[in-house]
C-alpha atoms as a PDB file:
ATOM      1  CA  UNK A   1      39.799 -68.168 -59.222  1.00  0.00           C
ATOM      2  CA  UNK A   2      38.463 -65.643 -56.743  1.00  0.00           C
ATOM      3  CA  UNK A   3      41.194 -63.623 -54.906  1.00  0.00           C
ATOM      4  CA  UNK A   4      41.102 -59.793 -53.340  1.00  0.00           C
ATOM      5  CA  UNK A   5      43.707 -57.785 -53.458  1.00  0.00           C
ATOM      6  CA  UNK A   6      41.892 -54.670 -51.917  1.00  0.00           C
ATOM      7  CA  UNK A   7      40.619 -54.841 -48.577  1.00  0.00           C
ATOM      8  CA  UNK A   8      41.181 -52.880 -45.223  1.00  0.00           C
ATOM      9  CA  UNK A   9      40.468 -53.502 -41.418  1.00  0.00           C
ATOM     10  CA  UNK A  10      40.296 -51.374 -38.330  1.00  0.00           C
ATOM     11  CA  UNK A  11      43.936 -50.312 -38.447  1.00  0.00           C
ATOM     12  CA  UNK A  12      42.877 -47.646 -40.942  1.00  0.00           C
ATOM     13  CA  UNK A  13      38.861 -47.135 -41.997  1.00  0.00           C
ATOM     14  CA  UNK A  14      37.770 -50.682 -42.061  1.00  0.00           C
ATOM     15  CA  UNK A  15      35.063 -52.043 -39.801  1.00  0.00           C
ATOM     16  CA  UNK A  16      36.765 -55.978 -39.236  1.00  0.00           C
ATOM     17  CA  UNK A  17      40.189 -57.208 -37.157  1.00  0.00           C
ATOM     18  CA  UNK A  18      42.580 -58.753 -39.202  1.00  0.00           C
ATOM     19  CA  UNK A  19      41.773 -61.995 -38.234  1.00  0.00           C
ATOM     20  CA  UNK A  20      37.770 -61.578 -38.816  1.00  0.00           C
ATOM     21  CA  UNK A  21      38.788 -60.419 -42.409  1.00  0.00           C
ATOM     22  CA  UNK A  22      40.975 -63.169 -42.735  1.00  0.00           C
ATOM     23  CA  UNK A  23      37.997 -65.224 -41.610  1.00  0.00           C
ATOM     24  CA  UNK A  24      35.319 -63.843 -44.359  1.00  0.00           C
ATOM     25  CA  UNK A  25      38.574 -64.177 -46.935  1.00  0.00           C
ATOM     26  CA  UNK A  26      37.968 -68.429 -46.134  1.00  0.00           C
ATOM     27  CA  UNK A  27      34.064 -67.807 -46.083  1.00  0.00           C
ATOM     28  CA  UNK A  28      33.799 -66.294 -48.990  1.00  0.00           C
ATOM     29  CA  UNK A  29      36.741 -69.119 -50.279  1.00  0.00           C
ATOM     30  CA  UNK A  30      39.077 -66.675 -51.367  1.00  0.00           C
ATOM     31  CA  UNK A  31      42.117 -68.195 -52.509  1.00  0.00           C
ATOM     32  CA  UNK A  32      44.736 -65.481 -52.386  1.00  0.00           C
ATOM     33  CA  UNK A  33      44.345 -62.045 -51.145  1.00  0.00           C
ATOM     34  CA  UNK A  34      46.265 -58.970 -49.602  1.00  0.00           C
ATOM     35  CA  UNK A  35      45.325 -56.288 -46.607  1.00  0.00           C
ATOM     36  CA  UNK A  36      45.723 -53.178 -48.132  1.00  0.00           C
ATOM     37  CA  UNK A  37      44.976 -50.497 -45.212  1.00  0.00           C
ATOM     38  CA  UNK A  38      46.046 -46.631 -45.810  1.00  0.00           C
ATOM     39  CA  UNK A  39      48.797 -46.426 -44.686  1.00  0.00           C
ATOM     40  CA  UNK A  40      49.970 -48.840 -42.584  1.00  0.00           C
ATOM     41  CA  UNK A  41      51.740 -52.652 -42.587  1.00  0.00           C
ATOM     42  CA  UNK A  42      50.055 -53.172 -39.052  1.00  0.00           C
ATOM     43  CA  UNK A  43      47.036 -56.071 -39.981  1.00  0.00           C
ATOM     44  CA  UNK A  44      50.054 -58.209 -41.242  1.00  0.00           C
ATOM     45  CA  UNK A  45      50.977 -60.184 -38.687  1.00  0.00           C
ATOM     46  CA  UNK A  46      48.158 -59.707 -36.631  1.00  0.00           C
ATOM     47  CA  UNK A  47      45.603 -62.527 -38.129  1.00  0.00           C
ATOM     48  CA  UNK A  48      46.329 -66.321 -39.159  1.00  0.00           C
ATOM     49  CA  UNK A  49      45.037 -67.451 -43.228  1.00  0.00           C
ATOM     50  CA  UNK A  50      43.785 -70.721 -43.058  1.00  0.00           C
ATOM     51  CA  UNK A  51      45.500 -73.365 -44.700  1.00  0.00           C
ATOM     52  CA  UNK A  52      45.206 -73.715 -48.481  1.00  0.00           C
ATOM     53  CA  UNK A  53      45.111 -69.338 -48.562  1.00  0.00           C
ATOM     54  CA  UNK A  54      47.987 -67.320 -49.863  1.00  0.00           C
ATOM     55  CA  UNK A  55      48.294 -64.397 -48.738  1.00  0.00           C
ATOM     56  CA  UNK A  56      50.456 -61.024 -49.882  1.00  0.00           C
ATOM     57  CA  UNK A  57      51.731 -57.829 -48.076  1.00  0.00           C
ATOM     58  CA  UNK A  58      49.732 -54.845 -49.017  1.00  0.00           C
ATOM     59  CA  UNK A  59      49.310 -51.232 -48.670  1.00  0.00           C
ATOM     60  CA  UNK A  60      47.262 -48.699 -49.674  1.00  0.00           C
ATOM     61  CA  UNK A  61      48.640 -44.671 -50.086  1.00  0.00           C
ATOM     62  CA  UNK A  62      46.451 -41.780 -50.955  1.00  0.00           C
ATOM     63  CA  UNK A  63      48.362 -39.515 -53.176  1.00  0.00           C
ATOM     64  CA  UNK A  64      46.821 -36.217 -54.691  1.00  0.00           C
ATOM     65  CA  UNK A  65      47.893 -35.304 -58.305  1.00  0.00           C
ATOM     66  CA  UNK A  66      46.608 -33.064 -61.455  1.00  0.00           C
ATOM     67  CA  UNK A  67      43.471 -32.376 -59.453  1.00  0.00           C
ATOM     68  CA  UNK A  68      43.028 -35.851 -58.902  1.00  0.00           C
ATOM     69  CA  UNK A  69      42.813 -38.166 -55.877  1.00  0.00           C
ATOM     70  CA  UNK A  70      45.937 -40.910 -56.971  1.00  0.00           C
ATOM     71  CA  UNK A  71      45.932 -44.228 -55.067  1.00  0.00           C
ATOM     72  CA  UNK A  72      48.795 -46.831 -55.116  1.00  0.00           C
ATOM     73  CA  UNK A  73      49.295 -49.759 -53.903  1.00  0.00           C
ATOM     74  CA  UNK A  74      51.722 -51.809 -53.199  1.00  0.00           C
ATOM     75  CA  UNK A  75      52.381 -55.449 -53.079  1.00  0.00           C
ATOM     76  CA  UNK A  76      54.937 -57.965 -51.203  1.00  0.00           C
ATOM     77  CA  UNK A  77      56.674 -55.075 -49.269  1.00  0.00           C
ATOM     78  CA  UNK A  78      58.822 -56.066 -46.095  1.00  0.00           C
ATOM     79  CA  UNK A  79      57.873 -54.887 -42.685  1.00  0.00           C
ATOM     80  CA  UNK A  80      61.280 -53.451 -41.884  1.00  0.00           C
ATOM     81  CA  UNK A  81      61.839 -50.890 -44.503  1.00  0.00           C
ATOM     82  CA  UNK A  82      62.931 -48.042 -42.619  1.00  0.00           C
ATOM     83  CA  UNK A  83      62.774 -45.833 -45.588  1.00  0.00           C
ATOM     84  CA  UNK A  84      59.203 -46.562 -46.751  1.00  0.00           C
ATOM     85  CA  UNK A  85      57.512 -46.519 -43.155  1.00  0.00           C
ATOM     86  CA  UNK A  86      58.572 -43.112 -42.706  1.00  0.00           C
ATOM     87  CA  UNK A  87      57.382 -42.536 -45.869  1.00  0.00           C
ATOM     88  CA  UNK A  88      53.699 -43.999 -44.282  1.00  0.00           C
ATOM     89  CA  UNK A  89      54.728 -41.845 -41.078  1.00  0.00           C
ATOM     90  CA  UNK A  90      54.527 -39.091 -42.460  1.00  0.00           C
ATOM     91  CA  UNK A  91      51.198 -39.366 -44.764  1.00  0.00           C
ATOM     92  CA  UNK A  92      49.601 -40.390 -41.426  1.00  0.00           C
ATOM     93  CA  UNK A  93      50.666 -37.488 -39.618  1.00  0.00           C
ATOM     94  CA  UNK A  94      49.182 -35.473 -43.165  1.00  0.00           C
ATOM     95  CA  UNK A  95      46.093 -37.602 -42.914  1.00  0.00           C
ATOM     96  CA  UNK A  96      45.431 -36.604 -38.944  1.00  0.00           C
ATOM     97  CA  UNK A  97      46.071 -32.618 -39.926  1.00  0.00           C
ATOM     98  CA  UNK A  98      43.377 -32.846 -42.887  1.00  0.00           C
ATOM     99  CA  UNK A  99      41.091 -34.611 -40.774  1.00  0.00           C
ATOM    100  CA  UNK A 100      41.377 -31.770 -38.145  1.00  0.00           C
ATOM    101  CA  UNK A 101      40.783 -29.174 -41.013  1.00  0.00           C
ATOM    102  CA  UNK A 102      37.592 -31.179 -42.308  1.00  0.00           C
ATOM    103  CA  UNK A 103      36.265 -30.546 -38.876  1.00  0.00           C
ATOM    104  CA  UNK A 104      37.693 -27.233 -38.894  1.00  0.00           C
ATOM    105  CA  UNK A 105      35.403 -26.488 -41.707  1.00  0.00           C
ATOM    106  CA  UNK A 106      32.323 -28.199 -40.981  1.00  0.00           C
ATOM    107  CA  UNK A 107      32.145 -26.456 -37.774  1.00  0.00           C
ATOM    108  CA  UNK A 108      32.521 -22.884 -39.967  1.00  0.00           C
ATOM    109  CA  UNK A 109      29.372 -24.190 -42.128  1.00  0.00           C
ATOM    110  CA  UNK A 110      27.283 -24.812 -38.982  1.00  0.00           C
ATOM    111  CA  UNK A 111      27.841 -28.421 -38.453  1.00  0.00           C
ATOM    112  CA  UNK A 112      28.559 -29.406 -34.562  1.00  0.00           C
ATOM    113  CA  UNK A 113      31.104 -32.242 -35.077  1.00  0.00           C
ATOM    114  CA  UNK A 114      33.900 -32.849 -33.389  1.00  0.00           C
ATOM    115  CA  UNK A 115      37.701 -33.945 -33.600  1.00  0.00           C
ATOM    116  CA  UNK A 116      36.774 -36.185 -30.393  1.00  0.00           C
ATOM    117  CA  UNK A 117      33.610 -37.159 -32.543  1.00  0.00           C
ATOM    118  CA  UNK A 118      36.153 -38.290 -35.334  1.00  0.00           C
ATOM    119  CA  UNK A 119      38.446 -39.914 -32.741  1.00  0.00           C
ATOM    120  CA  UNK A 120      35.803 -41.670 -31.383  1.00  0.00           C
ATOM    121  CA  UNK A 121      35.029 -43.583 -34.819  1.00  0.00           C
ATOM    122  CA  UNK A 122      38.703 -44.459 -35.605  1.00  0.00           C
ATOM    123  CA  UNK A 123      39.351 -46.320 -32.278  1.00  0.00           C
ATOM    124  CA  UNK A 124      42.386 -48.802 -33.447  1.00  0.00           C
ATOM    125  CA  UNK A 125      43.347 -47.316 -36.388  1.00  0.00           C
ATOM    126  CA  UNK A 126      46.778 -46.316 -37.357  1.00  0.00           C
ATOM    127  CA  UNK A 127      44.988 -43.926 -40.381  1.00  0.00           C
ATOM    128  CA  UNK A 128      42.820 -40.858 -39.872  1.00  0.00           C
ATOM    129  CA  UNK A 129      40.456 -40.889 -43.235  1.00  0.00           C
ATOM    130  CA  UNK A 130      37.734 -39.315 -44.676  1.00  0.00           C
ATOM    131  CA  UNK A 131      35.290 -42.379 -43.807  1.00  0.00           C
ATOM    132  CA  UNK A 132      36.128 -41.594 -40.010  1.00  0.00           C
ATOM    133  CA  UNK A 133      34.489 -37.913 -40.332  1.00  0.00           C
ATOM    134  CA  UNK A 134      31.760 -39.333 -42.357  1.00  0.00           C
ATOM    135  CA  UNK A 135      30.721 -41.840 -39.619  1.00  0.00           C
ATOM    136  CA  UNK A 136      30.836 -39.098 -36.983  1.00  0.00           C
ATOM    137  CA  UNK A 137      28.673 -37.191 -39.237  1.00  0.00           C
ATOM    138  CA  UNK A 138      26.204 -40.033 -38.966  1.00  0.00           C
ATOM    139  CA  UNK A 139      26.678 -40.472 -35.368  1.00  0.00           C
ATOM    140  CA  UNK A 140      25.369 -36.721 -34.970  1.00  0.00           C
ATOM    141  CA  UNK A 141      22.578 -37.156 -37.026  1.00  0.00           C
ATOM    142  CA  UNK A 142      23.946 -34.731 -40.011  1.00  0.00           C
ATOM    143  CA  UNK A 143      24.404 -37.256 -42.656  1.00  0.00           C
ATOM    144  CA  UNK A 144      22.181 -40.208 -43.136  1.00  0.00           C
ATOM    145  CA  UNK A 145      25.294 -42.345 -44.044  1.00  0.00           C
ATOM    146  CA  UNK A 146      28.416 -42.544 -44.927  1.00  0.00           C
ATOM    147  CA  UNK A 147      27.772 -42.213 -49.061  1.00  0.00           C
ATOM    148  CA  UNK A 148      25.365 -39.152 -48.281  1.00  0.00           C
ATOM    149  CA  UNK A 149      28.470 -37.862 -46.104  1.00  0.00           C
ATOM    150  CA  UNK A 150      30.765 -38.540 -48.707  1.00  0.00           C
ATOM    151  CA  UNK A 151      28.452 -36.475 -51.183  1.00  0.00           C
ATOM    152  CA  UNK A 152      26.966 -34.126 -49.749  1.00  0.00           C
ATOM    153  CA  UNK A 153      30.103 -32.648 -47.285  1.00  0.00           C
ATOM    154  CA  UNK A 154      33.119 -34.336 -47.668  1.00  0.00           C
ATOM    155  CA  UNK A 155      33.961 -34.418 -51.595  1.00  0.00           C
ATOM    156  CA  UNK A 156      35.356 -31.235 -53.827  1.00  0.00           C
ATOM    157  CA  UNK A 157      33.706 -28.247 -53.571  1.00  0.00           C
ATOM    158  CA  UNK A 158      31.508 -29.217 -50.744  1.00  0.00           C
ATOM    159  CA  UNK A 159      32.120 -27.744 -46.957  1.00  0.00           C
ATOM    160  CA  UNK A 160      34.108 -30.637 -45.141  1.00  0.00           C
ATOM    161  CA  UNK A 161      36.219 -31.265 -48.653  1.00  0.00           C
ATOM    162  CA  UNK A 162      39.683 -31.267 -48.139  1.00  0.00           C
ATOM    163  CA  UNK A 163      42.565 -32.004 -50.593  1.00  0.00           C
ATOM    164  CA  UNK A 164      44.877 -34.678 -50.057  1.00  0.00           C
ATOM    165  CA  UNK A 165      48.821 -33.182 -49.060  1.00  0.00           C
ATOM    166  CA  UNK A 166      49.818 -37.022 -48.702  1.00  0.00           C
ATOM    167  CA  UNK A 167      53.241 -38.340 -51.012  1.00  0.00           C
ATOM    168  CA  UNK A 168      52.971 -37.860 -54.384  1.00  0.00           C
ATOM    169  CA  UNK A 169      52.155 -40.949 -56.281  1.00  0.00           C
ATOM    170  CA  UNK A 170      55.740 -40.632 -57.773  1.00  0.00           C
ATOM    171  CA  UNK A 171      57.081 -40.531 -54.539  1.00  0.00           C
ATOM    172  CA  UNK A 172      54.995 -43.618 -53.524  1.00  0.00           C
ATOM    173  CA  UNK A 173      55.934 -45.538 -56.591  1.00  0.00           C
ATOM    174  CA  UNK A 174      59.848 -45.254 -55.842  1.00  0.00           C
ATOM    175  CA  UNK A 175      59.134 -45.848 -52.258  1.00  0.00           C
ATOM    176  CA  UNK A 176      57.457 -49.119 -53.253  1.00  0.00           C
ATOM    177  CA  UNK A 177      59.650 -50.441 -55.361  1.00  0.00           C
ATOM    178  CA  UNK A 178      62.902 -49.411 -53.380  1.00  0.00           C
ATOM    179  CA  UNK A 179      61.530 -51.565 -50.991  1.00  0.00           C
ATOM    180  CA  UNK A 180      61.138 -54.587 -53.130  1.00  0.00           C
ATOM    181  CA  UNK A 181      57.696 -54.070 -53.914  1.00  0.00           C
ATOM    182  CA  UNK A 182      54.959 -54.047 -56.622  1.00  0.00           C
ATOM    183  CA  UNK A 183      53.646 -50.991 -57.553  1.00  0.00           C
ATOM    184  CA  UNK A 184      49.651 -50.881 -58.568  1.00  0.00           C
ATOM    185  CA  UNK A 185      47.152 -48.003 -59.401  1.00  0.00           C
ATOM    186  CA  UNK A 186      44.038 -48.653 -57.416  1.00  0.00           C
ATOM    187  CA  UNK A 187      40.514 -48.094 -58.851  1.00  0.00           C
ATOM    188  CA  UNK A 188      41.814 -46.445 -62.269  1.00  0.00           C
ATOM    189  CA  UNK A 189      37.972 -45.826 -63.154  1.00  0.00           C
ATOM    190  CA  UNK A 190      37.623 -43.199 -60.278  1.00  0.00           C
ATOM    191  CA  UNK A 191      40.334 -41.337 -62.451  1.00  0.00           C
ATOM    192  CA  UNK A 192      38.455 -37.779 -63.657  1.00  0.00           C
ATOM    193  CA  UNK A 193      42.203 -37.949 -66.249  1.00  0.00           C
ATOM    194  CA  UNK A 194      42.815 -41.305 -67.469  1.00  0.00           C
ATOM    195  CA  UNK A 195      46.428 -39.569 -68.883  1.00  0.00           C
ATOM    196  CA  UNK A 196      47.670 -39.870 -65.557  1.00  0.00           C
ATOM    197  CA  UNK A 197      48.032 -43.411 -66.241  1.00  0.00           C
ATOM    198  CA  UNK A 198      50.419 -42.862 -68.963  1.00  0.00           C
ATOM    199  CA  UNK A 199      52.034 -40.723 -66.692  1.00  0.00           C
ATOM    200  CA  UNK A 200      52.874 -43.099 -64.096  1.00  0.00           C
ATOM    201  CA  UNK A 201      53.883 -46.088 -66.674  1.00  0.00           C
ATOM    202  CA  UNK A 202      57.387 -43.149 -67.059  1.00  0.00           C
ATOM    203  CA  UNK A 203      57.152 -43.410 -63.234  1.00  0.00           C
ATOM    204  CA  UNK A 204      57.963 -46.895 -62.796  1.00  0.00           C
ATOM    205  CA  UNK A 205      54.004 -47.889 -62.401  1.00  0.00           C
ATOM    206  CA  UNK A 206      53.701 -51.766 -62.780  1.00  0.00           C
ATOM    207  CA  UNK A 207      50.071 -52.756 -62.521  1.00  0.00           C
ATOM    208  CA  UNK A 208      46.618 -51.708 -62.812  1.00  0.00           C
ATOM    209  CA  UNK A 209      43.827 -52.669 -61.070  1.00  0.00           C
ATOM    210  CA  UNK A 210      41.333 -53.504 -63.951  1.00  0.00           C
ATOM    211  CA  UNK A 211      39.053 -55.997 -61.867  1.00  0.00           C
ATOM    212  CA  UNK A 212      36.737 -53.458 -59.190  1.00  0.00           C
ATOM    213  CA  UNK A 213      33.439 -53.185 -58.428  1.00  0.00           C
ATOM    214  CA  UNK A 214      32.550 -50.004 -59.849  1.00  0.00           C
ATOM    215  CA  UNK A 215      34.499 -50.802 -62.997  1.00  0.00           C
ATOM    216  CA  UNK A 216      31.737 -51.797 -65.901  1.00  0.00           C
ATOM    217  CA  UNK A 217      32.598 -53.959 -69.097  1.00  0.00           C
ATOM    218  CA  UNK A 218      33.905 -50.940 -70.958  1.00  0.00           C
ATOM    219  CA  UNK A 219      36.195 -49.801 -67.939  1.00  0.00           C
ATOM    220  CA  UNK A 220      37.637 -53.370 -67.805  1.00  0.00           C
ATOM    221  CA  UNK A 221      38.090 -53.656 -71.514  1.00  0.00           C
ATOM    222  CA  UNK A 222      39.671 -49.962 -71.774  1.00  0.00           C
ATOM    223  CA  UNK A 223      42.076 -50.916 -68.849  1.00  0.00           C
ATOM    224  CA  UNK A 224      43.351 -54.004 -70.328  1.00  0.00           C
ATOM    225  CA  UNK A 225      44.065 -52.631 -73.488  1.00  0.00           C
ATOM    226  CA  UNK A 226      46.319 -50.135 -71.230  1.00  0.00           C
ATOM    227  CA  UNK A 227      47.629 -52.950 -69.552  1.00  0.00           C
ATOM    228  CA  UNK A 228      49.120 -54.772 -72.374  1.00  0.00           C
ATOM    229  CA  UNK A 229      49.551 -51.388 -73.797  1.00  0.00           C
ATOM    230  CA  UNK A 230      52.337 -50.912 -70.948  1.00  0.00           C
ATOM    231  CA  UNK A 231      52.685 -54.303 -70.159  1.00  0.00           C
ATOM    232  CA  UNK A 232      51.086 -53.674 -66.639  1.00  0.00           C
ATOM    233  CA  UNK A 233      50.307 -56.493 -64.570  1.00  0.00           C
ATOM    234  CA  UNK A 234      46.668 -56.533 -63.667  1.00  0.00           C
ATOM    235  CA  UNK A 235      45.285 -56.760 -60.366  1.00  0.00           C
ATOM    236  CA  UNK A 236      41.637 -57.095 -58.533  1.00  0.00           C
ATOM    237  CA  UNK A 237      40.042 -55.740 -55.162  1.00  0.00           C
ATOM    238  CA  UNK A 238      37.019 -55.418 -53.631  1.00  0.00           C
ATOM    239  CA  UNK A 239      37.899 -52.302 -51.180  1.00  0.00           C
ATOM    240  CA  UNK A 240      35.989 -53.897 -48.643  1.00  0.00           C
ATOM    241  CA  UNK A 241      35.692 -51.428 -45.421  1.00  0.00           C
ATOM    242  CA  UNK A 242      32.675 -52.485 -43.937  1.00  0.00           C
ATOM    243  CA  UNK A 243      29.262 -54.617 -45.273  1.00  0.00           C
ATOM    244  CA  UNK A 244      26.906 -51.960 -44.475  1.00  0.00           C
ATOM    245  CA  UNK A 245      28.165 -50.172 -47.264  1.00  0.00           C
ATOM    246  CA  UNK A 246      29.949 -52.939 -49.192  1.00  0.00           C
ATOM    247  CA  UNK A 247      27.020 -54.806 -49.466  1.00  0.00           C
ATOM    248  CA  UNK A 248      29.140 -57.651 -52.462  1.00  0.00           C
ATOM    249  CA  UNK A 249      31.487 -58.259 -49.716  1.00  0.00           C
ATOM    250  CA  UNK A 250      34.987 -59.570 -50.093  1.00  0.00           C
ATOM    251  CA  UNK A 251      36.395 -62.052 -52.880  1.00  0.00           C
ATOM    252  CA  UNK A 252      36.278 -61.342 -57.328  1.00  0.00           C
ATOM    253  CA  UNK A 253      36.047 -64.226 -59.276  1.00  0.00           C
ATOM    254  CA  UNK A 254      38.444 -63.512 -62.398  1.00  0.00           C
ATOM    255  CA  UNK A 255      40.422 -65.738 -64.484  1.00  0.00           C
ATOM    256  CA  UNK A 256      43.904 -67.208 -63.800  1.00  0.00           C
ATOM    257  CA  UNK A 257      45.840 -66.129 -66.518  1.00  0.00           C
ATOM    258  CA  UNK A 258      44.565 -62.478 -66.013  1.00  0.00           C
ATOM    259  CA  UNK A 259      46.238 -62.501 -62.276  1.00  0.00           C
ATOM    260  CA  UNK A 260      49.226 -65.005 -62.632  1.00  0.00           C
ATOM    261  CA  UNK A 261      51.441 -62.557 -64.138  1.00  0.00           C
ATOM    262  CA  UNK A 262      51.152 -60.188 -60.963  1.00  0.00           C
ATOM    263  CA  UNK A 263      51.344 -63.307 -58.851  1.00  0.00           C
ATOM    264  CA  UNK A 264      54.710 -64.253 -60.640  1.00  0.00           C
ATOM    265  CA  UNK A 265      56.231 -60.658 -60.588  1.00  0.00           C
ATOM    266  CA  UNK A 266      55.525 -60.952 -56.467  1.00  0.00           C
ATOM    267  CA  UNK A 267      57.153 -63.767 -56.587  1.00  0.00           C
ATOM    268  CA  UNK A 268      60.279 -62.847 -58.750  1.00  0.00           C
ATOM    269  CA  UNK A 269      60.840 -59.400 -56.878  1.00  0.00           C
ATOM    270  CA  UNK A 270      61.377 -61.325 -53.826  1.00  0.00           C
ATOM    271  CA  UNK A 271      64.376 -63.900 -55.376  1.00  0.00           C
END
């Protein structure tokens, strides 16, 4: 079946509405997939599936942890959890502050970007990111894209590189599942310390996101034997932002059994 549970529009540092998303989701003949932006609930309820698509509440939360960039996300949350969005309230309030800094900084090293330059780029979104600054970066002429940005400024140890002072991915798990939802760690491979999954199992962790681009054969085999391991549910995403630089596009083909079991735990957290 081919489903995507990782994708994000222009409410935080995607390129496409919600509804054009939606759109390439029946292009691409997605079958079942879930909007995760950073951050925010906003795409849901802004775009229409077409028939024959399931679709699933999503999120995305950057957490920073053992000197490692953490990202959860959850799954089937409500809208109305008063709790959990000022939870997302306040990471976006974090995320505009270390945006400002990145600027900050690349001005002290000689670059001439701005904060309006940054603004500029996130026009609609709810989320001040990293991918923002890199695309002003481009605008300028100092980076040649967004990857070289990413690289070359914007990543540890570099000039525009600033850590993450977001929730802690503990703090995101509970939030998550107080609300009824499914916690997941996103992009596990990215991990420098794979420990931290064993970590967040004690946390309350349900799922792993074993299907990813940038995962090869041994990632996926490593993370499934962690999966049934912890007995994780298993998840798969695309983190589509934008086809320049996402050039496979939305949609992963994996096999049903590997993805009912999170499909059924969605299902049984909301009875």
């Amino acid at each position: 079946m081919i489903v995507d549970f990782h994708c994000h529009t222009i409410e935080s540092d995607g390129s496409l509405t919600p509804q054009a998303l939606a759109d390439y989701m029946r292009d691409r003949r997605v079958e079942v997939f879930a909007i995760s932006d950073h951050d925010t609930l906003c795409a849901h309820g802004a775009f229409h599936s077409a028939p024959g698509i399931r679709t699933i509440t999503g999120i995305e939360i950057n957490t920073t942890w053992r000197d490692n960039e953490v990202h959860l996300l959850g799954y089937g949350l409500p809208l109305d959890s008063e709790s959990f969005n000022a939870m997302i309230e306040r990471n976006r309030r974090e995320r505009s502050r270390r945006a400002a800094r990145m600027v900050e900084q690349l001005q002290a090293a000689g670059y001439a970007v701005t904060l309006e330059d940054v603004l500029r780029e996130a026009v609609g979104s709810k989320a001040l990111g990293r991918p923002h600054v890199a695309k002003a970066l481009v605008r300028r002429g100092e980076a040649q894209s967004v990857e070289s940005a990413f690289r070359g400024l914007l990543r540890r140890g570099k000039p525009g590189y600033v850590p993450s002072t977001h929730a802690t991915p503990q703090e995101a798990i509970r939030c998550i599942r107080e609300s009824g939802g499914v916690a997941v760690l996103a992009h596990p491979g990215r991990l420098k310390d794979r420990s931290i999954i064993d970590a967040l199992v004690a946390e309350g962790l349900q799922g792993l996101e074993v299907f990813y681009p940038l995962h090869d054969a041994e990632d996926v085999t490593f993370f499934r034997k962690k999966a049934r391991e912890h007995r994780l549910v298993m998840t798969a995403g695309s983190d589509f932002h934008d086809i320049r630089y996402h050039a496979h596009g939305v949609g992963m083909e994996v096999d049903r059994v590997d993805i009912a079991p999170f499909l059924d735990l969605i299902v049984s957290q909301r009875s």
